[in-house]
N, C-alpha and C. Protein backbone atom coordinates (compact mmCIF):
# COMPACT_ATOMS: atom_id res chain seq x y z
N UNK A 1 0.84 -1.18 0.00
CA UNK A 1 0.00 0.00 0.00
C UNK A 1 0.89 1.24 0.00
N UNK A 2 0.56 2.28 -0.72
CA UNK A 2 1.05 3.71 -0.73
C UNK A 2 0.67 4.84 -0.07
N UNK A 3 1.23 5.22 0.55
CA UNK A 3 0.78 6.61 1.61
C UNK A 3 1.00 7.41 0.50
N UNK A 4 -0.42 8.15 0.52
CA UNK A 4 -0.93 9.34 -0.95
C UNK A 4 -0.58 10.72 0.04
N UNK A 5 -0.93 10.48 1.25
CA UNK A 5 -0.91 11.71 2.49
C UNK A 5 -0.08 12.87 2.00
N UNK A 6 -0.85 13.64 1.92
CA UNK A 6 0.26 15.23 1.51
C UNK A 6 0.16 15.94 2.09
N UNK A 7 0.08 15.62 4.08
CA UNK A 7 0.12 16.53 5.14
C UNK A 7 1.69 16.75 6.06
N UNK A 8 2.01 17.54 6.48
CA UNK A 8 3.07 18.16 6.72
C UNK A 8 2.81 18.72 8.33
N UNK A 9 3.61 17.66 8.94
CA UNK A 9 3.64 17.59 10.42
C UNK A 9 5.02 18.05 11.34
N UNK A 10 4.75 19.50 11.24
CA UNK A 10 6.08 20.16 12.24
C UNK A 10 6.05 19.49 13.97
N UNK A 11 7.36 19.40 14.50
CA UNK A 11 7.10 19.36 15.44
C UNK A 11 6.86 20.53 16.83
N UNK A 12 6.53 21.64 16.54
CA UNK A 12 6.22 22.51 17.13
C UNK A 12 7.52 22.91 17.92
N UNK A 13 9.15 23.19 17.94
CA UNK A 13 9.62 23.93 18.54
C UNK A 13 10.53 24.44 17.21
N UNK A 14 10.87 23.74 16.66
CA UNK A 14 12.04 24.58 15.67
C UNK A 14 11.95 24.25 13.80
N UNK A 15 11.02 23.14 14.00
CA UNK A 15 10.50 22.79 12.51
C UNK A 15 10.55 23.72 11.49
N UNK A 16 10.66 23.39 10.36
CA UNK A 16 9.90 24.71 9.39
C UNK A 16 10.15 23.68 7.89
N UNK A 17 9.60 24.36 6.96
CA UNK A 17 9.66 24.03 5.47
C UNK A 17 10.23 25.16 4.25
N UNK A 18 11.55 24.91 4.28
CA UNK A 18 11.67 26.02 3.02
C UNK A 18 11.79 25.66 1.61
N UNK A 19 11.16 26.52 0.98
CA UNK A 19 11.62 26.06 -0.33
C UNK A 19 12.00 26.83 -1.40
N UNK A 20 12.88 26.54 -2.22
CA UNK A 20 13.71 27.17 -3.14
C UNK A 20 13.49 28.45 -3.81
N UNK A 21 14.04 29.70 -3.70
CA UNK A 21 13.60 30.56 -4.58
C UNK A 21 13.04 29.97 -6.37
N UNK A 22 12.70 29.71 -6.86
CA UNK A 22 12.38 28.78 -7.98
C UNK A 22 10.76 29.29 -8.94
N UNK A 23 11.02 29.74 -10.12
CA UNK A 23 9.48 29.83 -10.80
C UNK A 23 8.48 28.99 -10.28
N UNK A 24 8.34 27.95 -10.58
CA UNK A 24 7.97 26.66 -10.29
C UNK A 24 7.12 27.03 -9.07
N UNK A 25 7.62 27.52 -7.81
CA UNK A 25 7.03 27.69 -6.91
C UNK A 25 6.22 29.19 -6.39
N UNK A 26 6.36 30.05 -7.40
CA UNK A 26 5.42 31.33 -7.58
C UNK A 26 4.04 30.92 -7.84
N UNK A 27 3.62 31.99 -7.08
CA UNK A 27 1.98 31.50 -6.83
C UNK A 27 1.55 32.98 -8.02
N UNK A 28 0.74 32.53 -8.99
CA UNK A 28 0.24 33.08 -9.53
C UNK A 28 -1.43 33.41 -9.63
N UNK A 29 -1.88 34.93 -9.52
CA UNK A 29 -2.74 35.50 -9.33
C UNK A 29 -3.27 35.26 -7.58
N UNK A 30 -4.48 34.85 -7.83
CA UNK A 30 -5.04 34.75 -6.82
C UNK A 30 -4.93 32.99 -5.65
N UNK A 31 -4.50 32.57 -4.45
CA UNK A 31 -4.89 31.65 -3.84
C UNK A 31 -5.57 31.53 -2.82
N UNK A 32 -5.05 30.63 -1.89
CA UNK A 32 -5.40 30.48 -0.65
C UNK A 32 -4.50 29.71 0.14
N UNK A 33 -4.79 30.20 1.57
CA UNK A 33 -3.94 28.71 2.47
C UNK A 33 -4.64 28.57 3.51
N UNK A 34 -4.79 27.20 3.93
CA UNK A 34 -5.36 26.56 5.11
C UNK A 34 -4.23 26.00 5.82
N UNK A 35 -4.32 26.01 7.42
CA UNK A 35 -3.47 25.85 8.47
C UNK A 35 -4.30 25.20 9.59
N UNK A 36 -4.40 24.38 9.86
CA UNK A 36 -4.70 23.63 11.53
C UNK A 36 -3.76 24.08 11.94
N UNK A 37 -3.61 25.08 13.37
CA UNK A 37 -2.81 25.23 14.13
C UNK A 37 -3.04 24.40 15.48
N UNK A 38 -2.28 23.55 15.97
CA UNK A 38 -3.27 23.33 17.87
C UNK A 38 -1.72 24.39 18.58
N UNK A 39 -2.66 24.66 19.32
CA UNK A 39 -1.27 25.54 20.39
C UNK A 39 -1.37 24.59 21.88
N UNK A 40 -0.26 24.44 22.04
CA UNK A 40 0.09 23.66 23.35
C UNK A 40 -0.63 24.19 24.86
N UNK A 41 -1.22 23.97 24.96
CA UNK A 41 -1.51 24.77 26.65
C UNK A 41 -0.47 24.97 27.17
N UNK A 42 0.13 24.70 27.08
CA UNK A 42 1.68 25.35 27.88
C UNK A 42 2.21 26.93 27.19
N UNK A 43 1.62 27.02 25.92
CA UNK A 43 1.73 28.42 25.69
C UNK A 43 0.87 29.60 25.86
N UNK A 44 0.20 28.93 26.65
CA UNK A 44 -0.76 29.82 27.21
C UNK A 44 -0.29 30.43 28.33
N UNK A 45 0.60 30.00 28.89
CA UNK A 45 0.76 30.08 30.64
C UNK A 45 1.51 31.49 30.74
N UNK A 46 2.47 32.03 31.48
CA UNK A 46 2.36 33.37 32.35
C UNK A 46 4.66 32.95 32.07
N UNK A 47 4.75 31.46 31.85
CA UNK A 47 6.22 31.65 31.46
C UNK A 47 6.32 31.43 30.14
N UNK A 48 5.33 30.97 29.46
CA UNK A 48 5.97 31.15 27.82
C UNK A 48 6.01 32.47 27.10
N UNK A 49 7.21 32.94 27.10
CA UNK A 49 7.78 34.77 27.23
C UNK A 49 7.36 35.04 25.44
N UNK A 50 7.00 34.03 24.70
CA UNK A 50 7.34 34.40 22.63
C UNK A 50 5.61 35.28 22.88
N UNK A 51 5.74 36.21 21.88
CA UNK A 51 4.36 37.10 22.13
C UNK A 51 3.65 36.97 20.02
N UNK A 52 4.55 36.26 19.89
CA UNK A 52 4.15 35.60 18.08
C UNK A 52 4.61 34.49 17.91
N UNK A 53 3.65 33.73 16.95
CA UNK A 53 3.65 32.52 16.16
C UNK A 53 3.67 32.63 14.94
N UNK A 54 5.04 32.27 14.15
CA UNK A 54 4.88 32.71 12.61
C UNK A 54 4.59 31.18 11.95
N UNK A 55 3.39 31.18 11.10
CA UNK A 55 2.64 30.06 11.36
C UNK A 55 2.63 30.20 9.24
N UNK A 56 3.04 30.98 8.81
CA UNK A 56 3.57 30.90 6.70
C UNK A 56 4.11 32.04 6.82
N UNK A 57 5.14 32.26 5.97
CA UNK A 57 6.10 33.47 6.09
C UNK A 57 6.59 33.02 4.78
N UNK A 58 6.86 34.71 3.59
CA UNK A 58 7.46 34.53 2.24
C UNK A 58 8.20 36.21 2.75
N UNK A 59 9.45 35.49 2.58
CA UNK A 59 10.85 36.40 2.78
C UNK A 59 11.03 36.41 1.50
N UNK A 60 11.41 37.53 0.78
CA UNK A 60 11.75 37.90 -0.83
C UNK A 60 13.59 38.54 -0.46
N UNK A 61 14.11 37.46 -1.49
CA UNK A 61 15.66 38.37 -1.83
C UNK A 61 15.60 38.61 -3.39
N UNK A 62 15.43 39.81 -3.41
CA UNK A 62 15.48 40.79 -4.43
C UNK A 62 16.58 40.45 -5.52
N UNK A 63 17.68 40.57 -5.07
CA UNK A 63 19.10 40.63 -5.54
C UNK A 63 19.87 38.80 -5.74
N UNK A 64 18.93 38.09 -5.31
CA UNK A 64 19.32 37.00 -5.59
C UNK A 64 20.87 36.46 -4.91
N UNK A 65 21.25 37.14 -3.96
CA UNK A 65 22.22 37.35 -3.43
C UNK A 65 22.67 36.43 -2.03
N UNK A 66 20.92 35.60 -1.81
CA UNK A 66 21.13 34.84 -0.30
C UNK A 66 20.68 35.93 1.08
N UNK A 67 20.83 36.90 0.55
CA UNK A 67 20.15 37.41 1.62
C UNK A 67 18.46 38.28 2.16
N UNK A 68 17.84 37.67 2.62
CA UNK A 68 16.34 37.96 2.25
C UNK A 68 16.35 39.44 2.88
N UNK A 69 15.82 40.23 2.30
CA UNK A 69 15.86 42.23 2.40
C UNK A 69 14.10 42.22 2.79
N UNK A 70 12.93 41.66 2.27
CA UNK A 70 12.07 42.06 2.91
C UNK A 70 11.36 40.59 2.98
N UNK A 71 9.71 41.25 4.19
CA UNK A 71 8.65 39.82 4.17
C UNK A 71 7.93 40.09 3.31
N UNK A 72 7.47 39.32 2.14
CA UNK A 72 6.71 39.36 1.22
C UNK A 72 4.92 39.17 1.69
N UNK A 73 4.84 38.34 2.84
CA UNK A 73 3.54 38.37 3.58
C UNK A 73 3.82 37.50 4.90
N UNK A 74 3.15 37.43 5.88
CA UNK A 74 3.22 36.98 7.24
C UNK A 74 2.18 36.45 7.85
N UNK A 75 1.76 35.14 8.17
CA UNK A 75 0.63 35.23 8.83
C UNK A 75 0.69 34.25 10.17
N UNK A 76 0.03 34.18 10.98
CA UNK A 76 1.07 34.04 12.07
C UNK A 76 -0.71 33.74 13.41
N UNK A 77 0.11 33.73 14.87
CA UNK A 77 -0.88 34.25 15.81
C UNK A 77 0.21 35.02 16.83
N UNK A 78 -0.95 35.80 17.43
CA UNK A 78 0.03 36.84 18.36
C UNK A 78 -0.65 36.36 19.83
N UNK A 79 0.03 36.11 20.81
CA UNK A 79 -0.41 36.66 22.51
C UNK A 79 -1.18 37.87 23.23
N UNK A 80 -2.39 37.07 23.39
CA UNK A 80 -3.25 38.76 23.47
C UNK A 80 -3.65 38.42 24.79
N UNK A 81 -4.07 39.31 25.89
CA UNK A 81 -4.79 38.89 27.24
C UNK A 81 -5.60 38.30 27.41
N UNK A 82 -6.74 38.46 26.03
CA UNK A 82 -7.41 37.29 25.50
C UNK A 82 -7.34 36.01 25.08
N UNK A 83 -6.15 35.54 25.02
CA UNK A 83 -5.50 34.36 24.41
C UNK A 83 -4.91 34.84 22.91
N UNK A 84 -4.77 33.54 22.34
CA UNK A 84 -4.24 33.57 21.07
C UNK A 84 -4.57 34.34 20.14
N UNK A 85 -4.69 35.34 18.99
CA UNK A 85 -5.75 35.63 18.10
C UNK A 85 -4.60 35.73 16.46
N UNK A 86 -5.19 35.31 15.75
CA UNK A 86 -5.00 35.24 14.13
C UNK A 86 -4.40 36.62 13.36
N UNK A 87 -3.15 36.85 13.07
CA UNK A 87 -2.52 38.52 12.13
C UNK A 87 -2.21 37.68 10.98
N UNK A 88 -2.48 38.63 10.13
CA UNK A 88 -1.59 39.09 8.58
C UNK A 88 -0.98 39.83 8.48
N UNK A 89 0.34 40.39 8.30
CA UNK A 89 0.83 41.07 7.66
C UNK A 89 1.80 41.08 6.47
């Protein structure tokens, strides 16, 4: 049997997925993205000091040079007194 599965399971402290500056991977016109986030109850508490979760992030290097100069978009959750809540930028 073949695992078809095309889900992508970080382990929540240092994980991430990058991928290649590359045509191939330009998103053209209009998309979308979906994210299940679960947040640990432990980041809820009064010692977990991070006040953001960068949860898709597109860093653009301009100059092709290796070094990324701006964020192309950000979307993330922030620490509110309220709990968790959902940004874009």
């Amino acid at each position: 049997m073949t695992d078809t599965s095309r889900v992508l399971e970080l382990n929540g402290t240092a994980g991430y997925l990058a991928l290649p500056d590359q045509p191939r991977f330009a998103l053209a016109e209009s998309w979308s993205i979906d994210a299940w986030v679960k947040i640990d109850p432990r980041a809820s508490s009064a010692s977990f000091t991070k006040t953001k979760m960068v949860v898709l992030r597109r860093d653009i290097d301009a100059d092709l040079n290796g070094s990324y100069e701006t964020v192309n978009y950000e979307i993330g959750l922030e620490k509110k007194t309220a709990g968790w809540t959902p940004y874009v930028s």
